[in-house]
Every structure is written in structure tokens, then in C-alpha cells.
N, C-alpha and C. Protein backbone atom coordinates (compact mmCIF):
# COMPACT_ATOMS: atom_id res chain seq x y z
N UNK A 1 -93.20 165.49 214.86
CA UNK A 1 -93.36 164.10 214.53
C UNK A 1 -93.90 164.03 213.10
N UNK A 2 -93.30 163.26 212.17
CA UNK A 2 -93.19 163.47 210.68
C UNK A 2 -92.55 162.20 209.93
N UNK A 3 -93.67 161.48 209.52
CA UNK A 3 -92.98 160.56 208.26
C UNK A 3 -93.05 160.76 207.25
N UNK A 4 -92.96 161.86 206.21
CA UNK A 4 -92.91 162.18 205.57
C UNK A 4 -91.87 161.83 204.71
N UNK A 5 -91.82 161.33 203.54
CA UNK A 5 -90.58 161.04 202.59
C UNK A 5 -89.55 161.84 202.23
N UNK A 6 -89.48 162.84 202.84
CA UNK A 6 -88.20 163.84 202.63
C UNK A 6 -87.35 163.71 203.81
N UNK A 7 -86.37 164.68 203.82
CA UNK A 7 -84.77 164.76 204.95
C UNK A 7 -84.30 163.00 205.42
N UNK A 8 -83.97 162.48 203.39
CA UNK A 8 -83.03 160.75 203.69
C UNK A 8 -82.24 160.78 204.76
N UNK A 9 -81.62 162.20 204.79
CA UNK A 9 -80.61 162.21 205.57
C UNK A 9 -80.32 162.17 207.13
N UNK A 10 -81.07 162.05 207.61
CA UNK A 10 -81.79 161.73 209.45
C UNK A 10 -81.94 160.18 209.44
N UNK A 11 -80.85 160.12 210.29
CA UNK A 11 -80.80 158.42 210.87
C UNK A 11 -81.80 157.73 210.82
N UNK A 12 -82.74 158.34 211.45
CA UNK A 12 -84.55 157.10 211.52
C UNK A 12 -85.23 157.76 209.84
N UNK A 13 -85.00 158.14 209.33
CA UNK A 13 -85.49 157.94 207.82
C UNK A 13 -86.68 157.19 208.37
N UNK A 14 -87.47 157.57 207.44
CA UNK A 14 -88.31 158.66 207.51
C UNK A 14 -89.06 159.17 208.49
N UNK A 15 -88.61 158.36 209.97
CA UNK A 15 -89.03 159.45 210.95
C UNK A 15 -88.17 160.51 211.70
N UNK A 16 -88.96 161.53 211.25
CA UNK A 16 -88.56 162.69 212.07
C UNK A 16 -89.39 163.68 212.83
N UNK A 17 -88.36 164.97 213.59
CA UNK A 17 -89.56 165.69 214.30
C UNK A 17 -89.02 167.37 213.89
N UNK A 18 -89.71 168.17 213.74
CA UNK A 18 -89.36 169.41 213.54
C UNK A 18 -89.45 170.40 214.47
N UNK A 19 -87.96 170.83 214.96
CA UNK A 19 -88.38 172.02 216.27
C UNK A 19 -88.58 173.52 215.85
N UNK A 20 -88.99 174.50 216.26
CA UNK A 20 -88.84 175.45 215.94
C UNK A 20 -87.84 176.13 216.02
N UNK A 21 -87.41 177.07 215.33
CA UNK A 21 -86.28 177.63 214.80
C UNK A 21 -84.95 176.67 214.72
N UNK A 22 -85.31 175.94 214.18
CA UNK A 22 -84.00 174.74 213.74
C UNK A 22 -84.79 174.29 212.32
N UNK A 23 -82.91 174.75 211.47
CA UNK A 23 -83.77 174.53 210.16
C UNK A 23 -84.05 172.86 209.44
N UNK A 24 -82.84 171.75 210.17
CA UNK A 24 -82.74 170.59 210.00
C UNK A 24 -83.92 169.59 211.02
N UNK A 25 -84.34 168.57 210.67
CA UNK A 25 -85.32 167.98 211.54
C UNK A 25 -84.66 167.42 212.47
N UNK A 26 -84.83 166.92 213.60
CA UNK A 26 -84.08 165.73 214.37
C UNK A 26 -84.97 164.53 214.16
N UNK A 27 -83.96 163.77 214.94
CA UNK A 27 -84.09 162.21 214.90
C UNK A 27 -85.31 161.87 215.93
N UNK A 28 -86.16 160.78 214.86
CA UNK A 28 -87.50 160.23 216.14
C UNK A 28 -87.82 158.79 215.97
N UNK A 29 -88.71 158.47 216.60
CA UNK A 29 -89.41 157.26 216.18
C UNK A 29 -90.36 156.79 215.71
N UNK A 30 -90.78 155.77 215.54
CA UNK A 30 -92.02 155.33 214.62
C UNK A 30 -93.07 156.12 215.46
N UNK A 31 -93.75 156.84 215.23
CA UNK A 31 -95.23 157.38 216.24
C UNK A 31 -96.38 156.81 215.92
N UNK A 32 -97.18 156.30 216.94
CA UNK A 32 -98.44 155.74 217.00
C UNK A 32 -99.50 156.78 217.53
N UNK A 33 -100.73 156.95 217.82
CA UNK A 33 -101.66 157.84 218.31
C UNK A 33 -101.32 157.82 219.45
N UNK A 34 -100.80 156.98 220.48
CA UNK A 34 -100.79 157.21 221.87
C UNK A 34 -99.12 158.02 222.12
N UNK A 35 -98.86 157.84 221.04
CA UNK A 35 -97.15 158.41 221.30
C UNK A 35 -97.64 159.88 220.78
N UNK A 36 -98.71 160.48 220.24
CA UNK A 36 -98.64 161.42 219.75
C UNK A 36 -99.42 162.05 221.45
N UNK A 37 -100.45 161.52 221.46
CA UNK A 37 -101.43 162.10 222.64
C UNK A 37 -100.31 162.18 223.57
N UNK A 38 -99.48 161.51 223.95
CA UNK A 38 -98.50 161.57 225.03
C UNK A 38 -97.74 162.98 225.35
N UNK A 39 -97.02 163.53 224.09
CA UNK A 39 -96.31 164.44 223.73
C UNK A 39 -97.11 165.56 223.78
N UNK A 40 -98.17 165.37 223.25
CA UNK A 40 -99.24 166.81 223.49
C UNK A 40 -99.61 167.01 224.83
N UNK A 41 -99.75 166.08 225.48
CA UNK A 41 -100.12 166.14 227.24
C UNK A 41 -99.09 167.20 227.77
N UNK A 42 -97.45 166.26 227.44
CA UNK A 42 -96.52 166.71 228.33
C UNK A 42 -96.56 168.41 227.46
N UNK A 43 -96.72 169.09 225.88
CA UNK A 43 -96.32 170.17 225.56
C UNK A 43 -97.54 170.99 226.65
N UNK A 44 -99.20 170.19 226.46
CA UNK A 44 -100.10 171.44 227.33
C UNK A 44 -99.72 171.29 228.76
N UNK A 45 -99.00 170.31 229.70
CA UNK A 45 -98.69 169.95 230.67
C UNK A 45 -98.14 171.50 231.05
N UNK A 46 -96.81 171.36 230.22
CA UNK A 46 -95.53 171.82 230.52
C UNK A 46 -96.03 174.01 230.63
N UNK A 47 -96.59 173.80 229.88
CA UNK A 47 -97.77 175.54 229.36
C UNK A 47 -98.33 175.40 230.15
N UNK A 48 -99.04 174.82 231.04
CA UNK A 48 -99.66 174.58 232.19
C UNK A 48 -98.93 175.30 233.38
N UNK A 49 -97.80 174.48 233.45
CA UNK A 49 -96.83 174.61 235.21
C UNK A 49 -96.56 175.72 235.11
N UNK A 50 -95.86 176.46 233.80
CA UNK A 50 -95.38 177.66 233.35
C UNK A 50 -96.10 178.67 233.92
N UNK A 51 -97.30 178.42 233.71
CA UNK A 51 -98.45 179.92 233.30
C UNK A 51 -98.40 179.75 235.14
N UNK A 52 -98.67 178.81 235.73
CA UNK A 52 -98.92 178.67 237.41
C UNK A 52 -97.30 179.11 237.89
N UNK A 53 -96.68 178.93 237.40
CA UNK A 53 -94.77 179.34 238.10
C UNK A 53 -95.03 180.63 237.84
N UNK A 54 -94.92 181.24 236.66
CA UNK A 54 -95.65 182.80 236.32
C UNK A 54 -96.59 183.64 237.32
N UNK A 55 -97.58 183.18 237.51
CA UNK A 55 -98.38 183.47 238.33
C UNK A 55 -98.13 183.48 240.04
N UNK A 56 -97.24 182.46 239.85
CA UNK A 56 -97.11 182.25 241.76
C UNK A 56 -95.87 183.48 242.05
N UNK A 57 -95.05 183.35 240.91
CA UNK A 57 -93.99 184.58 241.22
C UNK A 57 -94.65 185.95 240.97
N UNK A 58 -95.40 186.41 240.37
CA UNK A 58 -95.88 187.37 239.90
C UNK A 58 -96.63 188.11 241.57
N UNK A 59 -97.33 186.58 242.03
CA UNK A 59 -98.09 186.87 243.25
C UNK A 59 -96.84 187.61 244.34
N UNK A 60 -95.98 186.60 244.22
CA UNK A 60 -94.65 186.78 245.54
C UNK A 60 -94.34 188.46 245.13
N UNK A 61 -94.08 188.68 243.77
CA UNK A 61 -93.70 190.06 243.86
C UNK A 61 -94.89 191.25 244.33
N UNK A 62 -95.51 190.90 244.02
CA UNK A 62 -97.18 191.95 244.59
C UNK A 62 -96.98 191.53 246.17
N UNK A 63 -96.45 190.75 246.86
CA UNK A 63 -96.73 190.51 248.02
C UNK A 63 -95.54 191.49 249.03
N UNK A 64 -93.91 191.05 248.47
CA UNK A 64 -92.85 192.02 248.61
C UNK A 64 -93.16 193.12 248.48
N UNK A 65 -93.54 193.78 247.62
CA UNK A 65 -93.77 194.94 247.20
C UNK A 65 -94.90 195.39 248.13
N UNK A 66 -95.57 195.02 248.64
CA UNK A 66 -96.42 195.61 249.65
C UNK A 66 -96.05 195.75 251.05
N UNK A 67 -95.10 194.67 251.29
CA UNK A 67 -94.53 194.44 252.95
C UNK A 67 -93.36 195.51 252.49
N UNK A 68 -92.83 195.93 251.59
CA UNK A 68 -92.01 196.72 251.67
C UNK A 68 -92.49 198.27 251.57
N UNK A 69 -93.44 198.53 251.09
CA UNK A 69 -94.32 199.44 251.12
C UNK A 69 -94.66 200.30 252.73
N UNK A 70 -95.52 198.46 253.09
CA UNK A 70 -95.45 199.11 254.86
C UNK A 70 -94.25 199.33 255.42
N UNK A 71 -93.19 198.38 255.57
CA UNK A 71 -91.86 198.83 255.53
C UNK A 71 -91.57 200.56 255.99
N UNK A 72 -91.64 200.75 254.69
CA UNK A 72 -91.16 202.06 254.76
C UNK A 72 -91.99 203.12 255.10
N UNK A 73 -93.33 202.95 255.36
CA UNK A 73 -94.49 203.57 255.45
C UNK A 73 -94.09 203.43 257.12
N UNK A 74 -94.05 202.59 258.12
CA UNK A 74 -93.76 202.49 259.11
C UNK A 74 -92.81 203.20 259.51
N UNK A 75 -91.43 203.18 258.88
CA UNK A 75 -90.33 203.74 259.17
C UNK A 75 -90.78 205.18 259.54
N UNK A 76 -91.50 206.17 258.39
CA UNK A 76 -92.16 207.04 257.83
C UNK A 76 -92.36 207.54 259.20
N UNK A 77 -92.89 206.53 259.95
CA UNK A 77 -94.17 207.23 260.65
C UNK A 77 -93.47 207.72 262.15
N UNK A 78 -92.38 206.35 262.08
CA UNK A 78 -91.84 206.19 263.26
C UNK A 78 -90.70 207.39 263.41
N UNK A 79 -90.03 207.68 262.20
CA UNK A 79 -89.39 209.06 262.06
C UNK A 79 -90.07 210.26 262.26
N UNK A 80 -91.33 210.46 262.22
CA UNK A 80 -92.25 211.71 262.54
C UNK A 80 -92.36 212.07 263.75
N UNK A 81 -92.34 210.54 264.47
CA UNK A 81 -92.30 210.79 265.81
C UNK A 81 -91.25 211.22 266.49
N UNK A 82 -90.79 210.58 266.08
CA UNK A 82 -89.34 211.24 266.57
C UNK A 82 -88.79 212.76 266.28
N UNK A 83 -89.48 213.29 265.13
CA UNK A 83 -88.88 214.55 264.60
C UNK A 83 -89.57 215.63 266.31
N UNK A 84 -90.90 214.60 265.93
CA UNK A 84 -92.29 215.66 267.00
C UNK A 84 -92.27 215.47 268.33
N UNK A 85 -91.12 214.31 269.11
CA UNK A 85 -90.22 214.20 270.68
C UNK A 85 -89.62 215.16 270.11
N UNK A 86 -88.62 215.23 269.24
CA UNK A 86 -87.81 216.36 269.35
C UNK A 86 -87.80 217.19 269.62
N UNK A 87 -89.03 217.89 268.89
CA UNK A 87 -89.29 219.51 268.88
C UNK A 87 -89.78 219.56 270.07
N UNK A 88 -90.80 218.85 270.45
CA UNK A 88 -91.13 218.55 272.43
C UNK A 88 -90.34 219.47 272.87
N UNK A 89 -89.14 218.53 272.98
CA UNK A 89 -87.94 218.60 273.98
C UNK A 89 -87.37 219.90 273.79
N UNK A 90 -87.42 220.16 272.34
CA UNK A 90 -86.63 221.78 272.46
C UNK A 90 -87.53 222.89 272.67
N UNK A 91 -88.80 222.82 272.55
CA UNK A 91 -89.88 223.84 272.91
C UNK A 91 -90.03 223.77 274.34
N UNK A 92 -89.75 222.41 275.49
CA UNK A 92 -89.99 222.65 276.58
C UNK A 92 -88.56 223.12 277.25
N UNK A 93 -87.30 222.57 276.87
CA UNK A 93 -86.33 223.69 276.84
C UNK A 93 -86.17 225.14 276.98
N UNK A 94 -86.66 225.42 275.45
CA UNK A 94 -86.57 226.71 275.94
C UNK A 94 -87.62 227.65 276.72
N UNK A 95 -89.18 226.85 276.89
CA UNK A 95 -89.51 227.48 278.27
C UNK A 95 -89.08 227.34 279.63
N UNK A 96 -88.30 226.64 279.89
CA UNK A 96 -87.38 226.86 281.04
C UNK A 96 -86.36 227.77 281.09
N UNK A 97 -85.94 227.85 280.06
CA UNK A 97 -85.08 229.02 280.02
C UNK A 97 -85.64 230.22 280.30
């Protein structure tokens, strides 16, 4: 947000707004203090939700990553058992034999 007497060439002369990495200004309107406070709300608003969306996914993956952990830690365990029926079965086998 910029009234500044330069870039004639932008429809609202002489208001404009400058984005980052854009080398031309865009088009704005007259700004008052409450039009400015407004815009700053919604930019710390918006850095706000971000950093919490960030965080809530960040959580979900620490959370996957652990149920998948037990997951396979279970599987783990439940295959041991099975290896150790096995051998059971073939050690009491062959004492019958």
C-alpha cells in the first residue's frame, strides 16, 4: 500500500501496492489507517493458521509414525510366536519318533 508519486502507469495512480517478487506494483485503493490495520490482521492472521496447519500436520505425522511403529512391532512379536509354536511342534515330533 503506496501513494507515492511514481508508477503513472497503474490505473489508481497514485495508489498502489507492492508484492514481493513482482517487479511492477498492482492496482489499489485510497488507504486509510483502518484499511491498513485490516490487512495487517488478515497478513498476521493468515501466519497464524499456517504455523497451527503446520503444527497440527506435523503432530498427525508423529502420531502415524508411531501407530505404525507398533504396527510392526506387533507383527514382530506375533511372528516370534509363531516361529517358537513351530519349533514346539517339530521338537515334540521328533520325540515321538
Amino acid at each position: 500500500m503506496d501513494n507515492a508519486p511514481h508508477w503513472k502507469d497503474v490505473k489508481t495512480y497514485p495508489f498502489h501496492v507492492h508484492i514481493k517478487d513482482q517487479e511492477a506494483p498492482l492496482e489499489s485503493k485510497e488507504m486509510f489507517v483502518n484499511d491498513v490495520i485490516e490487512e495487517l490482521k488478515k497478513l498476521v492472521l493468515g501466519s497464524e493458521k499456517k504455523k497451527k496447519k503446520k503444527k497440527k500436520n506435523k503432530q498427525k505425522k508423529k502420531k502415524k509414525k508411531k501407530k505404525n511403529k507398533k504396527k510392526k512391532k506387533k507383527k514382530k512379536k506375533i511372528k516370534k510366536k509363531k516361529k517358537k509354536k513351530k519349533e514346539c511342534r517339530e521338537r515334540d515330533l521328533k520325540k515321538s519318533l
